[in-house]
Protein backbone atom coordinates (compact mmCIF):
# COMPACT_ATOMS: atom_id res chain seq x y z
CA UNK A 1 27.67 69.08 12.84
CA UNK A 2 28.25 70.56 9.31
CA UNK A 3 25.67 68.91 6.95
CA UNK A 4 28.58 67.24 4.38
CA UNK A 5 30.35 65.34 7.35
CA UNK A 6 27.47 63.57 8.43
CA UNK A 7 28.59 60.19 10.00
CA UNK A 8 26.77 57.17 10.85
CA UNK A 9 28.57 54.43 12.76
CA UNK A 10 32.06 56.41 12.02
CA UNK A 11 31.72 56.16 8.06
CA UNK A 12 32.04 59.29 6.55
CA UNK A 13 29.04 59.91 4.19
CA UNK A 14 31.11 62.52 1.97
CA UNK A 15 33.10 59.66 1.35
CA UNK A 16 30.35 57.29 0.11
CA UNK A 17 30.35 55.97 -2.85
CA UNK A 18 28.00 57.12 -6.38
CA UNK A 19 26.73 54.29 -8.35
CA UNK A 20 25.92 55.09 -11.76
CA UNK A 21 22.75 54.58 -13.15
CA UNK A 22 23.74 51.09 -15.47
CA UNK A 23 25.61 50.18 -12.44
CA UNK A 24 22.23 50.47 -10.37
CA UNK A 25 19.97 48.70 -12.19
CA UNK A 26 22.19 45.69 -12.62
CA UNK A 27 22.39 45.59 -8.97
CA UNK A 28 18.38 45.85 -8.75
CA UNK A 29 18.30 42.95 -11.38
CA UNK A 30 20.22 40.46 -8.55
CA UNK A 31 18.31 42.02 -5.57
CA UNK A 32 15.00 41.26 -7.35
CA UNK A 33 15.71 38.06 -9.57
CA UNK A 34 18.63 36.28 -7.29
CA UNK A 35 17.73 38.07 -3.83
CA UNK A 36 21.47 39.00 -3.18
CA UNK A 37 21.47 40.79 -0.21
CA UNK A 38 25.08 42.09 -0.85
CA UNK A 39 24.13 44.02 -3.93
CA UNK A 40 21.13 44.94 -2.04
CA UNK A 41 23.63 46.16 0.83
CA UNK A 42 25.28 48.19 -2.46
CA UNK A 43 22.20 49.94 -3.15
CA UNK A 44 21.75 50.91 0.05
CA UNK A 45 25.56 52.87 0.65
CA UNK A 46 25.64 53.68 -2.80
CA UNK A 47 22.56 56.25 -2.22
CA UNK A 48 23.19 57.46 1.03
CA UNK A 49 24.11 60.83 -0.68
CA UNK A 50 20.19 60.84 -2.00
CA UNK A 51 19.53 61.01 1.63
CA UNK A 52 21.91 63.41 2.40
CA UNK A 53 20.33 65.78 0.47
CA UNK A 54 17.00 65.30 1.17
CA UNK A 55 17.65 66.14 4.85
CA UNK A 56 19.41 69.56 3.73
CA UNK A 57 15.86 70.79 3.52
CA UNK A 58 14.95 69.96 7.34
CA UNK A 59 18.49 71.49 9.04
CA UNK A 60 16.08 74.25 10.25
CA UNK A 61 13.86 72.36 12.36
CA UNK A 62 16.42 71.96 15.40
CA UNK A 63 16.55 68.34 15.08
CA UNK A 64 19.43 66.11 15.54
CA UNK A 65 20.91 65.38 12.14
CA UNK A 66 21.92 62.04 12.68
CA UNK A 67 18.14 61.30 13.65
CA UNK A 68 17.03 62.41 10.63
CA UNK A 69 20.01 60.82 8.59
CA UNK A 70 18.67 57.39 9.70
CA UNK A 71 14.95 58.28 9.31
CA UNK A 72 15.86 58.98 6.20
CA UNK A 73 17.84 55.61 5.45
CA UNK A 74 14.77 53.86 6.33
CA UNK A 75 13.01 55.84 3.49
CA UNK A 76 15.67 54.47 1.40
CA UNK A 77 15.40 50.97 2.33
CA UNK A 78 12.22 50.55 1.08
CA UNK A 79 12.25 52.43 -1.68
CA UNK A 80 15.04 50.29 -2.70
CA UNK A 81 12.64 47.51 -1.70
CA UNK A 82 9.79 48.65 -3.63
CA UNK A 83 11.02 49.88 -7.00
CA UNK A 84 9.79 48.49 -9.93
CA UNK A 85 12.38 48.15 -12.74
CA UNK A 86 9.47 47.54 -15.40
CA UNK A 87 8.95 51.20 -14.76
CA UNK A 88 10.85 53.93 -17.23
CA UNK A 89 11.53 56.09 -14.15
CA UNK A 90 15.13 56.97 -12.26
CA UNK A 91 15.59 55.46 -9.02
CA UNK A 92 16.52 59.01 -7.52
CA UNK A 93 12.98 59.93 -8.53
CA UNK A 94 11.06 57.41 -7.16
CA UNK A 95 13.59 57.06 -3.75
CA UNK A 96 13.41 60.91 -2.82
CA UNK A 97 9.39 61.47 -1.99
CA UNK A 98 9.55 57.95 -0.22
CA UNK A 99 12.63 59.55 1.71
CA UNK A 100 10.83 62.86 2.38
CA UNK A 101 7.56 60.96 3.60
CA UNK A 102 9.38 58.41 5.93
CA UNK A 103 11.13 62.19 7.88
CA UNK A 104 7.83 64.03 7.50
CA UNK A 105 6.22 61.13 9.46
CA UNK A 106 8.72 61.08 12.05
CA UNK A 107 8.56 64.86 12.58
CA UNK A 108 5.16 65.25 12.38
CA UNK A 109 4.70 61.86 15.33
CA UNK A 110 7.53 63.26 17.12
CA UNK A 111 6.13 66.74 17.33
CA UNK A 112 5.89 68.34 20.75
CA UNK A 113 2.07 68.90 20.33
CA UNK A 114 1.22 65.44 20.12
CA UNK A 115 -1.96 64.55 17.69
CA UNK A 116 -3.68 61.41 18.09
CA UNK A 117 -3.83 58.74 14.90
CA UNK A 118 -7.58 59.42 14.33
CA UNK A 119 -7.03 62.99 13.44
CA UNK A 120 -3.42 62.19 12.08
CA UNK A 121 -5.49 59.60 9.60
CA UNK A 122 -8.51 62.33 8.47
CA UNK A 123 -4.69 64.40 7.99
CA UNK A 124 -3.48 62.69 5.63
CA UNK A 125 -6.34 61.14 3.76
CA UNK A 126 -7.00 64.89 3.18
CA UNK A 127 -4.02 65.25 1.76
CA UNK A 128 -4.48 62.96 -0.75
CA UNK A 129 -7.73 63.39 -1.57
CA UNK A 130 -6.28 67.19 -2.22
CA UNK A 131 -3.40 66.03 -4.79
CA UNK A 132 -6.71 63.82 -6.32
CA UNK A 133 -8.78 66.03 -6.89
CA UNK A 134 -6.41 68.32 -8.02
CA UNK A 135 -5.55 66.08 -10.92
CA UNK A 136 -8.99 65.08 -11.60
CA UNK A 137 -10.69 68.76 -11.83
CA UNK A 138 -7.64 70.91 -13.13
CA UNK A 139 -7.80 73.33 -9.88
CA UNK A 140 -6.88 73.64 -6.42
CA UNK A 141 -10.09 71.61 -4.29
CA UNK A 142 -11.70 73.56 -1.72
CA UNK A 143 -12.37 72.13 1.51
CA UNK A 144 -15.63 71.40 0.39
CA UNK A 145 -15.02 69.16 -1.98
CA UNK A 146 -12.25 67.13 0.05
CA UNK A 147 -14.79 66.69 2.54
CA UNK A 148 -17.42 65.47 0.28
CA UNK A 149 -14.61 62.79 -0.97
CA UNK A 150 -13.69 61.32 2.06
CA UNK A 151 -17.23 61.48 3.17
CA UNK A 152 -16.31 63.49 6.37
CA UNK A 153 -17.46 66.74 7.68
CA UNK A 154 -15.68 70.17 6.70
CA UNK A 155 -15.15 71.05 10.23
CA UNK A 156 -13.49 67.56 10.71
CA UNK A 157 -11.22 68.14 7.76
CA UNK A 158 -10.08 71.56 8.70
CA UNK A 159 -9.50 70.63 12.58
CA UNK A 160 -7.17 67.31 11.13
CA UNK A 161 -5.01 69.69 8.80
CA UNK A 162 -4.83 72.55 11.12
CA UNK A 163 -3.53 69.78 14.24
CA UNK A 164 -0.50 68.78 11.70
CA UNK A 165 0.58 71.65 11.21
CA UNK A 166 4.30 72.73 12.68
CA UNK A 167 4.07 74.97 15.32
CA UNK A 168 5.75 78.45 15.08
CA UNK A 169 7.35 80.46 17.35
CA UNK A 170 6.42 83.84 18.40
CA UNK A 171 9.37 85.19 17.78
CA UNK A 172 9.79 83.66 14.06
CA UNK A 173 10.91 87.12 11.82
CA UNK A 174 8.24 86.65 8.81
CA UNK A 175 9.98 89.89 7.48
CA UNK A 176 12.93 91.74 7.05
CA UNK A 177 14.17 94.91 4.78
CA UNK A 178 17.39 96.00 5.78
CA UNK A 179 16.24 97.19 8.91
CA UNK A 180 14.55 95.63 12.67
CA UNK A 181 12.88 92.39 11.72
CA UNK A 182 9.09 91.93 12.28
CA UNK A 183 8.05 88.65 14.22
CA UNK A 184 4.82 86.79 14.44
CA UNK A 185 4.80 88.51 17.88
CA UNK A 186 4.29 91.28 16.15
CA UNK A 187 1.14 90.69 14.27
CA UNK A 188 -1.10 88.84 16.69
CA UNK A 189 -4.00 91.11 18.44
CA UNK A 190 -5.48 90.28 21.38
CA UNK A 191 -9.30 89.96 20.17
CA UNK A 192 -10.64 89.45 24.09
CA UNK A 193 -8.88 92.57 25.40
CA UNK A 194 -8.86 96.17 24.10
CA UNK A 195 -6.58 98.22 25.09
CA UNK A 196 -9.17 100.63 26.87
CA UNK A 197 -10.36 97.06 28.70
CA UNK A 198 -6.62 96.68 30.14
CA UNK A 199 -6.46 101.04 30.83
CA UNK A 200 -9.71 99.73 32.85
CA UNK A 201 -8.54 96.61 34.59
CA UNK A 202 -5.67 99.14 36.13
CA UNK A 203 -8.07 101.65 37.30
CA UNK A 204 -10.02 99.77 38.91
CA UNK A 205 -7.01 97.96 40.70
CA UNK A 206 -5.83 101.36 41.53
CA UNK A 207 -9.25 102.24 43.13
CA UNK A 208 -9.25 98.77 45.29
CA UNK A 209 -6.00 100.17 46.56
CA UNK A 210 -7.79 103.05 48.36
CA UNK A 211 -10.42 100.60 50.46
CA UNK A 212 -9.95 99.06 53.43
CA UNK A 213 -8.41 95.62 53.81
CA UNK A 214 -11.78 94.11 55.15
CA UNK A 215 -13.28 95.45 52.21
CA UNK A 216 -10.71 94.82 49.16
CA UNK A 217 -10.70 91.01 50.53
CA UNK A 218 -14.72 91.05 49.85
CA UNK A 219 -14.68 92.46 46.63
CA UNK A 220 -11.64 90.30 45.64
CA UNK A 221 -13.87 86.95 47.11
CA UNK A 222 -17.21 88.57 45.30
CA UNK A 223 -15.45 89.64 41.80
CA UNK A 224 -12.24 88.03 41.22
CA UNK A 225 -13.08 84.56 42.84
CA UNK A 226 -16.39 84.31 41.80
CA UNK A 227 -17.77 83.58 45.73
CA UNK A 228 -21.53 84.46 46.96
CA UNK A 229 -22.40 86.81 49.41
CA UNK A 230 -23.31 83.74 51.64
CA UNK A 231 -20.17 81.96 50.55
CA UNK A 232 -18.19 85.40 51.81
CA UNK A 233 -19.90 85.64 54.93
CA UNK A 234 -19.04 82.41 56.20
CA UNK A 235 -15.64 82.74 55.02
CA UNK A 236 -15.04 86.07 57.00
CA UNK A 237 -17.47 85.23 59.95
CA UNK A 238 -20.17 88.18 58.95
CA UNK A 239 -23.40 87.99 57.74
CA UNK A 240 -24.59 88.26 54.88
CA UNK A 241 -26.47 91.61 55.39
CA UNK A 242 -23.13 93.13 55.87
CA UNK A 243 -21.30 91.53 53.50
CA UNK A 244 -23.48 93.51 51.31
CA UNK A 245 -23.71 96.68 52.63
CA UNK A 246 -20.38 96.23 53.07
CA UNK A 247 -20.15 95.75 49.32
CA UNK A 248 -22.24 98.12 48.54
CA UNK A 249 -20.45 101.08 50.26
CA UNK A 250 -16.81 99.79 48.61
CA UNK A 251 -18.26 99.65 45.15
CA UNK A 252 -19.93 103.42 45.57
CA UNK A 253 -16.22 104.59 46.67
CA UNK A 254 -14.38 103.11 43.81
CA UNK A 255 -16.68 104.36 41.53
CA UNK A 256 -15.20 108.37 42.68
CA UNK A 257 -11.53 106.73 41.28
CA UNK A 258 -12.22 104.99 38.64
């Protein structure tokens, strides 16, 4: 759905109406003094374009426009129902963080991974502890310090930001000159496994190849299922003295392959 023919209940937002700013804040003045919930109704289409392009900056998130469109109306709604005339600030100003919140919210508690309130809550107090203390000292807090503020530990605080965060996918390009993109895919290593650990797993699969059937189901029972000699014994109706000298014998042959 192209982004300027966005339409809610069949009207048109490129269409909408643009209040001007005197225009506005007589129409605040009735919503607030005389509670006229036509000019209040004003307000509301007259900025739909303010949500419009707040919701440009979220198109890449595969999310249904006209979700977000509405998400974002509720933003408006209550900034509309909040603003303070008193104060020397535009409306656009004040409206568009409320906006940006109210989708950020709904992304982040629609989110496939789902996070539960608790660590949601640590989230965001973090978050504005961070903007805070950023104010108060002049710097960028470190985690530290954020902790120390919300009297929480640092481990708590960087598990609660870390859960928020949007997931990525593998095969996001995080680079691109002219020539083959590089993906995240590309620059994750597999800390567990070396690659001389994987030429190993296939050598030794290549050795269990060469036993007999009797003796590739023991080793796969011992090794690969975890089982005792006991436990294999009753499972294959041997005892257990030949289970491992049955073992024994396989291992001593697949060490002449491997």
């Amino acid at each position: 759905m192209p982004i300027n023919k966005v339409e809610i209940c069949g009207v048109n937002t490129a269409k909408l109406p643009l209040l001007k700013n005197r225009v506005m804040r007589e129409l605040f003045r009735e919503v607030q003094q005389e509670g006229k919930l036509s000019a209040r109704e004003t307000l509301i289409s007259g900025n739909l374009r303010l949500v419009l392009s707040v919701i440009q900056r979220f198109t890449n998130r595969g999310e249904c426009l006209d979700d977000l469109f509405q998400v974002g109306c509720i933003g408006l709604i209550k900034a509309i129902d909040h603003f303070d005339l008193e104060q020397n600030v535009k409306f656009s100003t004040y409206a568009v963080p409320m906006i940006i919140g109210e989708i950020r919210r709904y992304l982040r508690d629609n989110n496939a991974i789902r996070v539960s309130r608790s660590i949601r809550d640590v989230a965001y107090k973090a978050m504005q502890a961070k903007e805070r203390l950023n104010s108060e000292l002049g710097r960028e807090p470190n985690i530290q310090e954020i902790a120390r503020a919300l009297d929480v530990s640092r481990e708590e605080v960087v598990f609660a930001l870390d859960a928020i965060q949007d997931p990525i996918s593998l095969f996001e390009p995080i680079y691109q000159d002219g020539g083959d993109p590089i993906y995240m895919l590309d620059q994750i290593k597999d800390e567990r496994h070396s690659d001389g650990d994987w030429a190993q797993s296939l050598a030794i699969r290549e050795a269990m190849q060469r036993l007999q059937e009797r003796e590739k189901h023991i080793l796969t029972l011992r090794f690969f299922e975890g089982k005792t000699q006991m436990e294999v014994a009753d499972e294959i109706g041997i005892s257990q003295a030949q289970v491992s000298r049955l073992e024994k014998a396989a291992l001593a042959q697949m060490k002449k392959h491997v």
